[in-house]
C-alpha atoms as a PDB file:
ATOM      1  CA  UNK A   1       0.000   0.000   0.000  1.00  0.00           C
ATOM      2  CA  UNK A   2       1.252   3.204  -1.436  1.00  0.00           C
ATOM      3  CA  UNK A   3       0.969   6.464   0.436  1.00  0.00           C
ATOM      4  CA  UNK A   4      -1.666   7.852  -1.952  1.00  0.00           C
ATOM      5  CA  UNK A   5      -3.603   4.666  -1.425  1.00  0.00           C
ATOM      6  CA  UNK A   6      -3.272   5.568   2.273  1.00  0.00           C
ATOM      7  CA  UNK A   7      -4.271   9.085   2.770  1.00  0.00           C
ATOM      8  CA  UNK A   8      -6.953   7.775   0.742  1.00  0.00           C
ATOM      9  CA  UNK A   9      -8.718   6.799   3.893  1.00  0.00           C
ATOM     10  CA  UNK A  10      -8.232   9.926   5.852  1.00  0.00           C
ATOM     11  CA  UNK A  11      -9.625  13.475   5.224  1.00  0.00           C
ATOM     12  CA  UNK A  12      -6.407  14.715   6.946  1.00  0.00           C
ATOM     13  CA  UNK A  13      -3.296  12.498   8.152  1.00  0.00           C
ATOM     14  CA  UNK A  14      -1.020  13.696  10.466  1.00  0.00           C
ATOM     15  CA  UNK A  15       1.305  12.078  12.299  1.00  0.00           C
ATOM     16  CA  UNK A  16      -0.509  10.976  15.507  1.00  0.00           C
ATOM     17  CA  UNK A  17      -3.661   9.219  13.196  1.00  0.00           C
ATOM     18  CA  UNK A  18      -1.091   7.196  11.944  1.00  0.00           C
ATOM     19  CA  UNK A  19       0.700   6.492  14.916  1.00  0.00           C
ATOM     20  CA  UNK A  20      -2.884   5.596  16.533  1.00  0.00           C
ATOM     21  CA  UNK A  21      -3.930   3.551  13.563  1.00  0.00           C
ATOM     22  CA  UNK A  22      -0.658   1.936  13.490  1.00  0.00           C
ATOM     23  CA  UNK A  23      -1.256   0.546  17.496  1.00  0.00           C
ATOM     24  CA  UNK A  24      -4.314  -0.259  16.687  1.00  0.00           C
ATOM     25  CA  UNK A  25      -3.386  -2.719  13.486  1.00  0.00           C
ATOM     26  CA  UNK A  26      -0.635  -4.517  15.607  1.00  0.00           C
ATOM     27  CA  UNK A  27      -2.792  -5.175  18.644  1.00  0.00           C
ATOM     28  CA  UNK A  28      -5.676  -6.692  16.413  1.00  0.00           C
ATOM     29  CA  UNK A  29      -3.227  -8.459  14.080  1.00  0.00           C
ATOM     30  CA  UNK A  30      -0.857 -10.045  17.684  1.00  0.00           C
ATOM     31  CA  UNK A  31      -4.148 -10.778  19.076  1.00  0.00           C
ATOM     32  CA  UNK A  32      -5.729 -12.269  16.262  1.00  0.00           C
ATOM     33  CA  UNK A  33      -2.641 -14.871  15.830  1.00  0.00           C
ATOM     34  CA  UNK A  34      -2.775 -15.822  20.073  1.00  0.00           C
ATOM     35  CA  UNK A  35      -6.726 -15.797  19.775  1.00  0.00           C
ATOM     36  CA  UNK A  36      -6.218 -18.611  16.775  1.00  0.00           C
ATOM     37  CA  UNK A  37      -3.306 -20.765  17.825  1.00  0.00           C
ATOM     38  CA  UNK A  38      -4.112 -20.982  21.374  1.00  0.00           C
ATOM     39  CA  UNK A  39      -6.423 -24.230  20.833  1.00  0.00           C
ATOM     40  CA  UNK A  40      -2.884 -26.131  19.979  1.00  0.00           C
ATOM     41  CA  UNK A  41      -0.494 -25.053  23.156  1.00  0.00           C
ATOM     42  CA  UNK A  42      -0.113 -27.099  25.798  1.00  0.00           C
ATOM     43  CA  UNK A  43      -0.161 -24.690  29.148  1.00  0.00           C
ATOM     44  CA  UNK A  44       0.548 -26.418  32.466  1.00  0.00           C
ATOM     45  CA  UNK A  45      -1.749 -24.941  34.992  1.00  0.00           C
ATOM     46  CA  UNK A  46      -2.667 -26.414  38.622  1.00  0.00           C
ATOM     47  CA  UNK A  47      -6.176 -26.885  39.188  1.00  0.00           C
ATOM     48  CA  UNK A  48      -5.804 -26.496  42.733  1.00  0.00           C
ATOM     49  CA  UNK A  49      -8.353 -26.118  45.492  1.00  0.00           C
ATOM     50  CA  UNK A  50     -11.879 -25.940  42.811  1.00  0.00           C
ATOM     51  CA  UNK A  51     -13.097 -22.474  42.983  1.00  0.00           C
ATOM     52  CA  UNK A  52     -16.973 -21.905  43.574  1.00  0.00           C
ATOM     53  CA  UNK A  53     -18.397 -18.680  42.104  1.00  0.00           C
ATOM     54  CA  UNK A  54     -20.736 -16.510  44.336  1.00  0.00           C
ATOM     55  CA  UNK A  55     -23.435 -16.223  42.081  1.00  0.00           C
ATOM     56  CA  UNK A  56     -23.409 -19.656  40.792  1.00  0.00           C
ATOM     57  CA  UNK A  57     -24.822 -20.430  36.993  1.00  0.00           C
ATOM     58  CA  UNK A  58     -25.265 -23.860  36.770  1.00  0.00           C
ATOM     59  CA  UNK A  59     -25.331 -24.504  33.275  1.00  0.00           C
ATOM     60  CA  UNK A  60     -21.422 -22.710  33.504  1.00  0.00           C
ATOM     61  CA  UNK A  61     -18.412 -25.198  34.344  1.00  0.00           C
ATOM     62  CA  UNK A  62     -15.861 -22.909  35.779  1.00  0.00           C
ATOM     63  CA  UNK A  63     -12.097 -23.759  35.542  1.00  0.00           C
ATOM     64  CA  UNK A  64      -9.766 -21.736  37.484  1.00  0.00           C
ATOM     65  CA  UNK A  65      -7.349 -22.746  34.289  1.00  0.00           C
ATOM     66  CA  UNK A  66      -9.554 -21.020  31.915  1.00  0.00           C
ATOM     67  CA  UNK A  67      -8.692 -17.455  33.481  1.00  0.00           C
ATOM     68  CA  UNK A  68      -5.073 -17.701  34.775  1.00  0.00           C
ATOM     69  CA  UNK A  69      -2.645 -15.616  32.530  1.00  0.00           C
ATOM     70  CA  UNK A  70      -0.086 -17.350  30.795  1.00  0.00           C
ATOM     71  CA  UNK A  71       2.872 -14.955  29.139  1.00  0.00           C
ATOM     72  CA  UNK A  72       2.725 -17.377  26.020  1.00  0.00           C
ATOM     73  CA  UNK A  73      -0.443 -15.562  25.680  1.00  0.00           C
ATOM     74  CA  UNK A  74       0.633 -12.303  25.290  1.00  0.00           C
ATOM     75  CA  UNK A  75      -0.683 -12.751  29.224  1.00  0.00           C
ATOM     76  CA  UNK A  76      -4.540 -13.842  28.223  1.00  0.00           C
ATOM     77  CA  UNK A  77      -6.367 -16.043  29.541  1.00  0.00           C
ATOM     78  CA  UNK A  78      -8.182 -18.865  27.628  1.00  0.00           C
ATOM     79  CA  UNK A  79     -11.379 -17.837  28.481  1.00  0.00           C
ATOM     80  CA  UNK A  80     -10.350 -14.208  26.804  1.00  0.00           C
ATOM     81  CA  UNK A  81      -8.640 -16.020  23.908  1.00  0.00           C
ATOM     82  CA  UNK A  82     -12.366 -17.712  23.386  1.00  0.00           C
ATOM     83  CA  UNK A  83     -13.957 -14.401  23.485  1.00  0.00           C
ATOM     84  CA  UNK A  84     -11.282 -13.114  20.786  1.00  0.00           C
ATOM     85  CA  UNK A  85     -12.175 -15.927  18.698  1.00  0.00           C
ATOM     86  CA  UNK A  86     -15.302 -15.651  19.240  1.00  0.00           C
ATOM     87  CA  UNK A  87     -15.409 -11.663  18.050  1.00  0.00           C
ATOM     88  CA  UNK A  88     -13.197 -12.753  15.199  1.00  0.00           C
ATOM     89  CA  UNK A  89     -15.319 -15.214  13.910  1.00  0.00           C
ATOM     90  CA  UNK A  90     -18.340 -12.435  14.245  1.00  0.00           C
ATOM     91  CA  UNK A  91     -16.263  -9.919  11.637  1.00  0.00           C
ATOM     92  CA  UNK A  92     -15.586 -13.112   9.317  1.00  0.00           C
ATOM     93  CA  UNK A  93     -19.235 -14.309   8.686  1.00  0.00           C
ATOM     94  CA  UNK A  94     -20.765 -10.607   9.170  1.00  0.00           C
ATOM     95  CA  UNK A  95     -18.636  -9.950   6.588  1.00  0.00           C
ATOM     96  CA  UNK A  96     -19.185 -12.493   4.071  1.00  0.00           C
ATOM     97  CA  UNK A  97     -22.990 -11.643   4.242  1.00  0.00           C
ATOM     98  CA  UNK A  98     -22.217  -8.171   3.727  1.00  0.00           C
ATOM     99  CA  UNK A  99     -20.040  -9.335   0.424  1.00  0.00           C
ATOM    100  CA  UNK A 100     -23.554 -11.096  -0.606  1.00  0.00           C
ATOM    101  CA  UNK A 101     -25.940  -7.929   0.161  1.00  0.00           C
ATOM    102  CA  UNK A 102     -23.554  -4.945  -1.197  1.00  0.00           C
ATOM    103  CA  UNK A 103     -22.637  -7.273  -5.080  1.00  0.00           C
ATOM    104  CA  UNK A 104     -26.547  -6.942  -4.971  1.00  0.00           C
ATOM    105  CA  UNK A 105     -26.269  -3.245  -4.615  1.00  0.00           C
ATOM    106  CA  UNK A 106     -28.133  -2.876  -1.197  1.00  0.00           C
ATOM    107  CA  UNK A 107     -27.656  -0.155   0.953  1.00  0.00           C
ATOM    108  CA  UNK A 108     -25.959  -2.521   4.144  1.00  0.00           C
ATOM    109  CA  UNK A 109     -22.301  -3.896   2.611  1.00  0.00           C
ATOM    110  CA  UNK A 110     -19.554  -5.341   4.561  1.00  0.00           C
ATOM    111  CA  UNK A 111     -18.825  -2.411   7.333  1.00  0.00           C
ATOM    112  CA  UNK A 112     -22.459  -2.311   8.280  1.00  0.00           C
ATOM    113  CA  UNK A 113     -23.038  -5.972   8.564  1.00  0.00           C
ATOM    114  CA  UNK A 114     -19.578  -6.774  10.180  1.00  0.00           C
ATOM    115  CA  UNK A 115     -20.618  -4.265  12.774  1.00  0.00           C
ATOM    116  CA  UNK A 116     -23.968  -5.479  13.687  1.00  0.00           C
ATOM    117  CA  UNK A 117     -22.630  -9.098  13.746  1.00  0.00           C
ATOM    118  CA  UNK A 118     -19.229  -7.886  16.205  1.00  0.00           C
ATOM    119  CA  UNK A 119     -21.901  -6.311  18.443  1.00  0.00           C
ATOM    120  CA  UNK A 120     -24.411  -9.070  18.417  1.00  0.00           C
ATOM    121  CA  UNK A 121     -21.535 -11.367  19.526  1.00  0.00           C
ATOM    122  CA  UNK A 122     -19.868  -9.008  22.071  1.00  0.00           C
ATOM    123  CA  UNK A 123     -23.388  -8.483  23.532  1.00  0.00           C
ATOM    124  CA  UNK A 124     -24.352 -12.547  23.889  1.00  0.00           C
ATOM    125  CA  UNK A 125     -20.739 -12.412  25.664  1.00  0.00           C
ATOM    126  CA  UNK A 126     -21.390 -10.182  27.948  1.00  0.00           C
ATOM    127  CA  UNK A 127     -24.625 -11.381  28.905  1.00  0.00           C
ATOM    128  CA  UNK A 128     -22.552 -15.053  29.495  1.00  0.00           C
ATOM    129  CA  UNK A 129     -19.478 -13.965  31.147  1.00  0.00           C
ATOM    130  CA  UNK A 130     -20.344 -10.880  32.484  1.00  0.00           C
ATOM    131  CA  UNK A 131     -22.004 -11.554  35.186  1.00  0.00           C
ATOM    132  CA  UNK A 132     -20.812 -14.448  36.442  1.00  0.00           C
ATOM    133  CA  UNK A 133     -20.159 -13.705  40.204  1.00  0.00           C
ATOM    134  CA  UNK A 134     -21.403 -11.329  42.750  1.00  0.00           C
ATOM    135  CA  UNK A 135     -23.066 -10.466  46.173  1.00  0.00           C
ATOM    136  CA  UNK A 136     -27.040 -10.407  44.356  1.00  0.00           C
ATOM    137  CA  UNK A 137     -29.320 -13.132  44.389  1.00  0.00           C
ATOM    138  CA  UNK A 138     -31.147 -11.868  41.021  1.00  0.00           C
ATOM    139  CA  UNK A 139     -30.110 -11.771  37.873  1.00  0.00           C
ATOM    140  CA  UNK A 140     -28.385  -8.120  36.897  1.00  0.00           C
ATOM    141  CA  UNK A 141     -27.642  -9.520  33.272  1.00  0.00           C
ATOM    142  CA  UNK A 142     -31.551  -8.489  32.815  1.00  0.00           C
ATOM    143  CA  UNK A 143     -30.875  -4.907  32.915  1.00  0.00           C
ATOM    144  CA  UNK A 144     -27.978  -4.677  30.256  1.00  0.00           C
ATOM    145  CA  UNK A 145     -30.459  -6.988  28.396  1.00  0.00           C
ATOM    146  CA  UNK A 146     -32.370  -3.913  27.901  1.00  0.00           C
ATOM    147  CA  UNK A 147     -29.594  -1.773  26.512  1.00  0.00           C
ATOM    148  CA  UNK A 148     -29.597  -2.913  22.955  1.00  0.00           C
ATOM    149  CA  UNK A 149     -33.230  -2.363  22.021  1.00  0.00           C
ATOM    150  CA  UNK A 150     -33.138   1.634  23.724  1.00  0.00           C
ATOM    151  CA  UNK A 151     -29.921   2.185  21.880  1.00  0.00           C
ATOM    152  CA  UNK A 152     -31.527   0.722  18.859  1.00  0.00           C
ATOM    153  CA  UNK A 153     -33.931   3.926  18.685  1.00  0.00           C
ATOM    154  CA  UNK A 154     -30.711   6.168  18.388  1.00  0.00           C
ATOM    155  CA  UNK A 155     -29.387   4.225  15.857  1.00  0.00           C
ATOM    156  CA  UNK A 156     -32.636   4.282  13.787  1.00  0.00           C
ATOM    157  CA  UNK A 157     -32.787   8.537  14.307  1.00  0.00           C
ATOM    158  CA  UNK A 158     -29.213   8.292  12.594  1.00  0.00           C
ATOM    159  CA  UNK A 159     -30.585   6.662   9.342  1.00  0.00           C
ATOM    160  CA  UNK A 160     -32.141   9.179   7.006  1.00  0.00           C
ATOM    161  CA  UNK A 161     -33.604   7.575   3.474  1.00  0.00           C
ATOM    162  CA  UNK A 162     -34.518  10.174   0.777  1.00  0.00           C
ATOM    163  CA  UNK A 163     -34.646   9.876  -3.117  1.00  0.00           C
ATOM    164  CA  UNK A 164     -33.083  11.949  -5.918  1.00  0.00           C
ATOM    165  CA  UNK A 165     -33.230  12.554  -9.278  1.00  0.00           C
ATOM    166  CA  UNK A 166     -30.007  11.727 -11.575  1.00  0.00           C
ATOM    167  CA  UNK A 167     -29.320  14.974 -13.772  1.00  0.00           C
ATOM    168  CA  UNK A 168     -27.645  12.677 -16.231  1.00  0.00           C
ATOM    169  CA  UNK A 169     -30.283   9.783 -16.906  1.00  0.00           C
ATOM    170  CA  UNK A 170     -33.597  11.509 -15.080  1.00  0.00           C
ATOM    171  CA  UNK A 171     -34.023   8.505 -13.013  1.00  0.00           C
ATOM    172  CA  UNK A 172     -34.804   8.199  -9.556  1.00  0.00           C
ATOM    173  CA  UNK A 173     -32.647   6.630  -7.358  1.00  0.00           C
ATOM    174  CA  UNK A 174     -32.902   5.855  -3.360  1.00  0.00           C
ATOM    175  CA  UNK A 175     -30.226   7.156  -0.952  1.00  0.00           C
ATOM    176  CA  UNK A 176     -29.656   5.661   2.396  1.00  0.00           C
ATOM    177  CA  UNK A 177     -27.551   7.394   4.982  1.00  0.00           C
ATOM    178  CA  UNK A 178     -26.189   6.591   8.507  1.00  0.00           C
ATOM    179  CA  UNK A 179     -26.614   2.677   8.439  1.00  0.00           C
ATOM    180  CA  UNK A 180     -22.693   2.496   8.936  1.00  0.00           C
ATOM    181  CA  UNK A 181     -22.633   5.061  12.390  1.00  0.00           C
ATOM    182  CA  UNK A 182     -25.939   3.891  13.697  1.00  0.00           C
ATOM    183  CA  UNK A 183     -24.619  -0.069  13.692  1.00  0.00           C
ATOM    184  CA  UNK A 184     -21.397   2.052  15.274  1.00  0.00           C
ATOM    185  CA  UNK A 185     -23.643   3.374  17.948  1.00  0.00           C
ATOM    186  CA  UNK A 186     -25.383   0.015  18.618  1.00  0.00           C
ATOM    187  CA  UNK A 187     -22.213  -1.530  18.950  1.00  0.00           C
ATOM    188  CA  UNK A 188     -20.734   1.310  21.497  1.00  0.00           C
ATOM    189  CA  UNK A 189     -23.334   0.256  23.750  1.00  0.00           C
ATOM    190  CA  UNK A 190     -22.195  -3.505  23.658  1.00  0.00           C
ATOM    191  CA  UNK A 191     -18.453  -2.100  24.634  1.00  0.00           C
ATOM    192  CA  UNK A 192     -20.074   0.374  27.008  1.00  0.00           C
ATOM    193  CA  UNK A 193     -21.620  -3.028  28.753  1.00  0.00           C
ATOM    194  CA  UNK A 194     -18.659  -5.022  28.330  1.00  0.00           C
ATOM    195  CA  UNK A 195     -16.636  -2.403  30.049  1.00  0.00           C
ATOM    196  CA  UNK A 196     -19.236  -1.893  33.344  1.00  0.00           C
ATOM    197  CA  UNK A 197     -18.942  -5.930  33.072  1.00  0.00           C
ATOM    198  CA  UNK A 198     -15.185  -6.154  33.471  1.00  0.00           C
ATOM    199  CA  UNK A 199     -14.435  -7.438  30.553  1.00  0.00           C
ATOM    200  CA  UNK A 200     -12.054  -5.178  29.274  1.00  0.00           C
ATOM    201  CA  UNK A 201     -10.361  -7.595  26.954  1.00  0.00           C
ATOM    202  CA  UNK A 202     -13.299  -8.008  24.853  1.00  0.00           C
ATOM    203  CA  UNK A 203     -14.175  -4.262  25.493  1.00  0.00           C
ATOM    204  CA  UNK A 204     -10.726  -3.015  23.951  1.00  0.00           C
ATOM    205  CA  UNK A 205     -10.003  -5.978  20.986  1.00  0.00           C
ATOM    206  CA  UNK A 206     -13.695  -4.761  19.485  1.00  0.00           C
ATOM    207  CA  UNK A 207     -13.451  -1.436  19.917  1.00  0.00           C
ATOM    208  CA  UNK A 208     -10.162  -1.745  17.873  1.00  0.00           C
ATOM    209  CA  UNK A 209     -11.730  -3.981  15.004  1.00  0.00           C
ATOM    210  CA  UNK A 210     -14.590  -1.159  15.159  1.00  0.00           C
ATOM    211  CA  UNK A 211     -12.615   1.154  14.473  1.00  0.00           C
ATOM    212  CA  UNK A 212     -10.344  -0.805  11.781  1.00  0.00           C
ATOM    213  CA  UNK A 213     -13.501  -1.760  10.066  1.00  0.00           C
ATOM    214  CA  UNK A 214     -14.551   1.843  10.185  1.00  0.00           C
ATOM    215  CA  UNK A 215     -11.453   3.950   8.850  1.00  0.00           C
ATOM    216  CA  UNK A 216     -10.297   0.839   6.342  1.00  0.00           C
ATOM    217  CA  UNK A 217     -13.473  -1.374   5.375  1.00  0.00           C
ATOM    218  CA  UNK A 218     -14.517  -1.547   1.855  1.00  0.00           C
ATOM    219  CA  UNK A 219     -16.336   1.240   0.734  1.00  0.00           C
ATOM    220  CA  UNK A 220     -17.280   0.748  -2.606  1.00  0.00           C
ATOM    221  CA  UNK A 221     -19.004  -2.173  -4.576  1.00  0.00           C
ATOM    222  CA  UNK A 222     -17.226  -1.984  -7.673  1.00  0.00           C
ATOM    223  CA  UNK A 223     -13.717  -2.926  -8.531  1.00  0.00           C
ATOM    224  CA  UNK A 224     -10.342  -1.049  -7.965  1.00  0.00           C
ATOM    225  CA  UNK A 225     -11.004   0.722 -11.176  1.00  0.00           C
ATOM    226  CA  UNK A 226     -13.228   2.424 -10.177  1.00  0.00           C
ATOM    227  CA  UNK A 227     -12.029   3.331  -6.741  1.00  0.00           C
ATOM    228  CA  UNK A 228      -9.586   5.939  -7.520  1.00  0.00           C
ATOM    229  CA  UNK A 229     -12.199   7.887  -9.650  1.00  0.00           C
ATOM    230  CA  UNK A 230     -14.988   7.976  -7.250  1.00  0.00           C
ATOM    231  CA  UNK A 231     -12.247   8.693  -3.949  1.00  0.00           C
ATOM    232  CA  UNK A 232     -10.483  11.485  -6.257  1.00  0.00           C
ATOM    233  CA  UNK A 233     -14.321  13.122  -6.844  1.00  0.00           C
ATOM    234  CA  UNK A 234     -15.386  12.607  -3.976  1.00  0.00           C
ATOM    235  CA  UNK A 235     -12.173  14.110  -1.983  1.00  0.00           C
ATOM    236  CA  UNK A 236     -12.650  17.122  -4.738  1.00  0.00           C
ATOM    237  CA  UNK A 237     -16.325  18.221  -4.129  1.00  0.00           C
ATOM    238  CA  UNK A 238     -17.403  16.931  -0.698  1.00  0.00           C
ATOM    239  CA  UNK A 239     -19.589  13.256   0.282  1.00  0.00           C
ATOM    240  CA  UNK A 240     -22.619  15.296  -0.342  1.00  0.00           C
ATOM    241  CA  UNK A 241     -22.203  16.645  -4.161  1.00  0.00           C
ATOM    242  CA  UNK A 242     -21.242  13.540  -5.151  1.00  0.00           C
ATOM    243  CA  UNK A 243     -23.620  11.535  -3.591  1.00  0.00           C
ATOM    244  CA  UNK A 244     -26.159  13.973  -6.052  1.00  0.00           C
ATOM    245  CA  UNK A 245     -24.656  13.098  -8.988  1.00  0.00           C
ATOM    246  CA  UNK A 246     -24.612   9.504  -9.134  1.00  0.00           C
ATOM    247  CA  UNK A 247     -27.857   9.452  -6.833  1.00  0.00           C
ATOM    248  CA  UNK A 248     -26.547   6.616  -5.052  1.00  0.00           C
ATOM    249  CA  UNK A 249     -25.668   5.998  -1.879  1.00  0.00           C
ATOM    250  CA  UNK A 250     -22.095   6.719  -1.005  1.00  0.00           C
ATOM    251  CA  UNK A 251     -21.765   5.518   2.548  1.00  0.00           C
ATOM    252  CA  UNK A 252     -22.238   2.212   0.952  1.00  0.00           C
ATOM    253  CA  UNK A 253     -19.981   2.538  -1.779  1.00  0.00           C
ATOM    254  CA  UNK A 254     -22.624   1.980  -4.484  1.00  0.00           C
ATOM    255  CA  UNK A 255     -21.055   3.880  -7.466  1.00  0.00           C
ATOM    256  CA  UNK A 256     -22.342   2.082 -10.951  1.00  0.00           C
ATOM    257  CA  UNK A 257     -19.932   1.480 -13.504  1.00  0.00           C
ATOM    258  CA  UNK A 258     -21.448   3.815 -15.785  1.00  0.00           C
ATOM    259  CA  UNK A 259     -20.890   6.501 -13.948  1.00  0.00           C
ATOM    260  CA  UNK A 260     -17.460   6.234 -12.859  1.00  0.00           C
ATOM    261  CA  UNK A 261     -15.237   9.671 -11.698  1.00  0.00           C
ATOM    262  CA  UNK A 262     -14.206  10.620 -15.420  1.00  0.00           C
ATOM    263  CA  UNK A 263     -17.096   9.536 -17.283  1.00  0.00           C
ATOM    264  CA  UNK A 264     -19.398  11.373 -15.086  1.00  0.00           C
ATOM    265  CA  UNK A 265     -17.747  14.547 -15.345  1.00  0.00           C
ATOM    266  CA  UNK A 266     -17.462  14.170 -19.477  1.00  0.00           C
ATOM    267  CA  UNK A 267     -21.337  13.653 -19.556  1.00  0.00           C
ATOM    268  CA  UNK A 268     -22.072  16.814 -17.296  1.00  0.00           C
ATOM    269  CA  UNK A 269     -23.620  19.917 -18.777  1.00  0.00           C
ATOM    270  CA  UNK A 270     -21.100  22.295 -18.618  1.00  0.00           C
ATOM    271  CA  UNK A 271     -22.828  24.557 -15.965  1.00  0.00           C
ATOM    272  CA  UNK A 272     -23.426  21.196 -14.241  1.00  0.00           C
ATOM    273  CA  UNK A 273     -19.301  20.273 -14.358  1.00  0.00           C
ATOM    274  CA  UNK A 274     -18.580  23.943 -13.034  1.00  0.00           C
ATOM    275  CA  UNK A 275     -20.572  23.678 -10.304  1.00  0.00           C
ATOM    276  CA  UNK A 276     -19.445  20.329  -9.345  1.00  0.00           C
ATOM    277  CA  UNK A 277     -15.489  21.373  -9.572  1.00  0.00           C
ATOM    278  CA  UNK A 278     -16.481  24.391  -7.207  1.00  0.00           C
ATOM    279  CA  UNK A 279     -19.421  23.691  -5.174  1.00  0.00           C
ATOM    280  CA  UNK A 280     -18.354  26.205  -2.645  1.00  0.00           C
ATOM    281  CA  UNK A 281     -18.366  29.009  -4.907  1.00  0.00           C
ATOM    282  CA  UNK A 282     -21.609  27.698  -5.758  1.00  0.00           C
ATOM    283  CA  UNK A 283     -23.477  27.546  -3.044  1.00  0.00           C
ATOM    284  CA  UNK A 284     -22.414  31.208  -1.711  1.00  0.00           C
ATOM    285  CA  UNK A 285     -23.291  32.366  -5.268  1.00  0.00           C
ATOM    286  CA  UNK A 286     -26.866  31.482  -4.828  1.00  0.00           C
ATOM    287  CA  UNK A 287     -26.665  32.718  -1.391  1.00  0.00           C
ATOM    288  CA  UNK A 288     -25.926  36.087  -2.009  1.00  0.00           C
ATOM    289  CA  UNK A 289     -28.843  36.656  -4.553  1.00  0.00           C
ATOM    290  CA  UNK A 290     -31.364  35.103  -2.009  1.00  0.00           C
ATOM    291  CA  UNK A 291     -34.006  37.578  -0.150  1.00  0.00           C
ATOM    292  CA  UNK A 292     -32.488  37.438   3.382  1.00  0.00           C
ATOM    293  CA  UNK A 293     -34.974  39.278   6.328  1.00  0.00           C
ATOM    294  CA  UNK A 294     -34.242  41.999   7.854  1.00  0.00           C
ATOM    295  CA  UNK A 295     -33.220  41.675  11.679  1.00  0.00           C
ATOM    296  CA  UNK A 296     -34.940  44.348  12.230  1.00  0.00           C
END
């Protein structure tokens, strides 16, 4: 990966987004390779005296093995490494069903559904292991339980679905907006509960695939031809103008073929093509001929 191909991804990169992407790469990639070979070590560990839990669940069998730290683990636990595989596997299928939904040009592709399916996983894990111990005698995995469906009414105030009219073809096409930051939100809630949980493994290895998938997941259904065109437009005239043009939905990365960067711009009026290279000086044009009130 080239630096163009990089800064591709950012709006701005400086120095400490690189740095912080950079830590946040090598813990997910270090993690990812304990979290998968752990299975095949051999760790000595002394059962000892067995170890009751306060708050008993019986359907649980506890193992004082599963959550002693070994160093060979990058000092996890194998009850942690199961949760990492566990979140792993999440982003792997979530991801292959986004694959399916965005080739059918649908508005949910590979970010949104990898995000939904990290936090559905973190959430069933912290309704497991979260609670596992402790002074009550009710069960206080019933109020996070709650959590996901009032955070779900957030998310849905985040999605905003309009249509527009293409001013090259006159055909209407349906935009979708926010599905990507509203499964974000959702899944800030599931870290949110891992966290008041104490599990802060599982809390800090999603958060850091959240925001991997975020700042580096595919963005665009068509092939790398096309995703130097549509970045390089996009980076020129704003999300928003270009988004109008092709009348598709951006966030999703559904650009068609036939209206790729350089062929859209050849098929634009030319009033159209001036006011996409400078929608700025645009949009304070038609400002300054507008009737403004007096504040008087």
């Amino acid at each position: 990966m080239n630096y163009g191909t990089l800064t591709s991804y950012f709006t701005v990169l400086n120095g400490q987004k690189f740095l912080f992407y950079l830590v946040c790469l090598l813990y997910v990639i270090s993690t990812s390779i304990v979290v998968i070979i752990e299975p095949f070590l051999s760790l000595p560990c002394d059962e000892g005296h067995k170890s009751e839990v306060e708050f008993e669940n019986v359907l649980f069998r506890y193992s004082i093995c599963d959550y002693r730290r070994h160093p060979e683990l990058l000092f996890l636990t194998r009850a942690e490494c199961e949760h990492g595989r566990h979140l792993l596997s999440a982003v792997f299928f979530g991801s292959l069903i986004g694959y399916e939904r965005r080739s059918s040009d649908r508005p949910a592709g590979i970010r949104t559904m990898a995000l939904v399916s990290l936090g559905s996983a973190l959430f069933t894990i912290n309704s497991t292991f979260g609670f596992l111990e402790g002074p009550m005698s009710w069960d206080s995995s019933r109020v996070s339980a709650s959590i996901p469906s009032g955070v779900g009414f957030l998310g849905a105030g985040l999605i905003v679905k309009s249509s527009e009219k293409d001013p090259v073809t006159g055909e209407n096409h349906h935009l979708v907006q926010g599905i990507t930051t509203a499964a974000a939100t959702w899944l800030s809630a599931a870290v949110g509960i891992a966290c008041g949980g104490g599990l802060y493994f599982a809390a800090s290895f999603s958060t850091a695939l959240n925001l991997l998938l975020l700042r580096f997941g595919p963005r665009t259904a068509e092939g790398a031809n096309h995703t130097d065109a549509s970045s390089g437009v996009s980076q020129m005239t704003g999300t928003d103008e270009w988004k109008n043009l092709v009348g598709k939905d951006v966030e999703a990365g559904h650009i068609p073929k036939s209206y790729g960067g350089a062929e859209a711009l050849q098929r634009l009026k030319p009033q159209e093509e001036e006011q996409l290279l400078s929608p700025t000086s645009t949009r304070m044009a038609n400002m300054s001929h507008r009737n403004r009130p007096s504040l008087m």
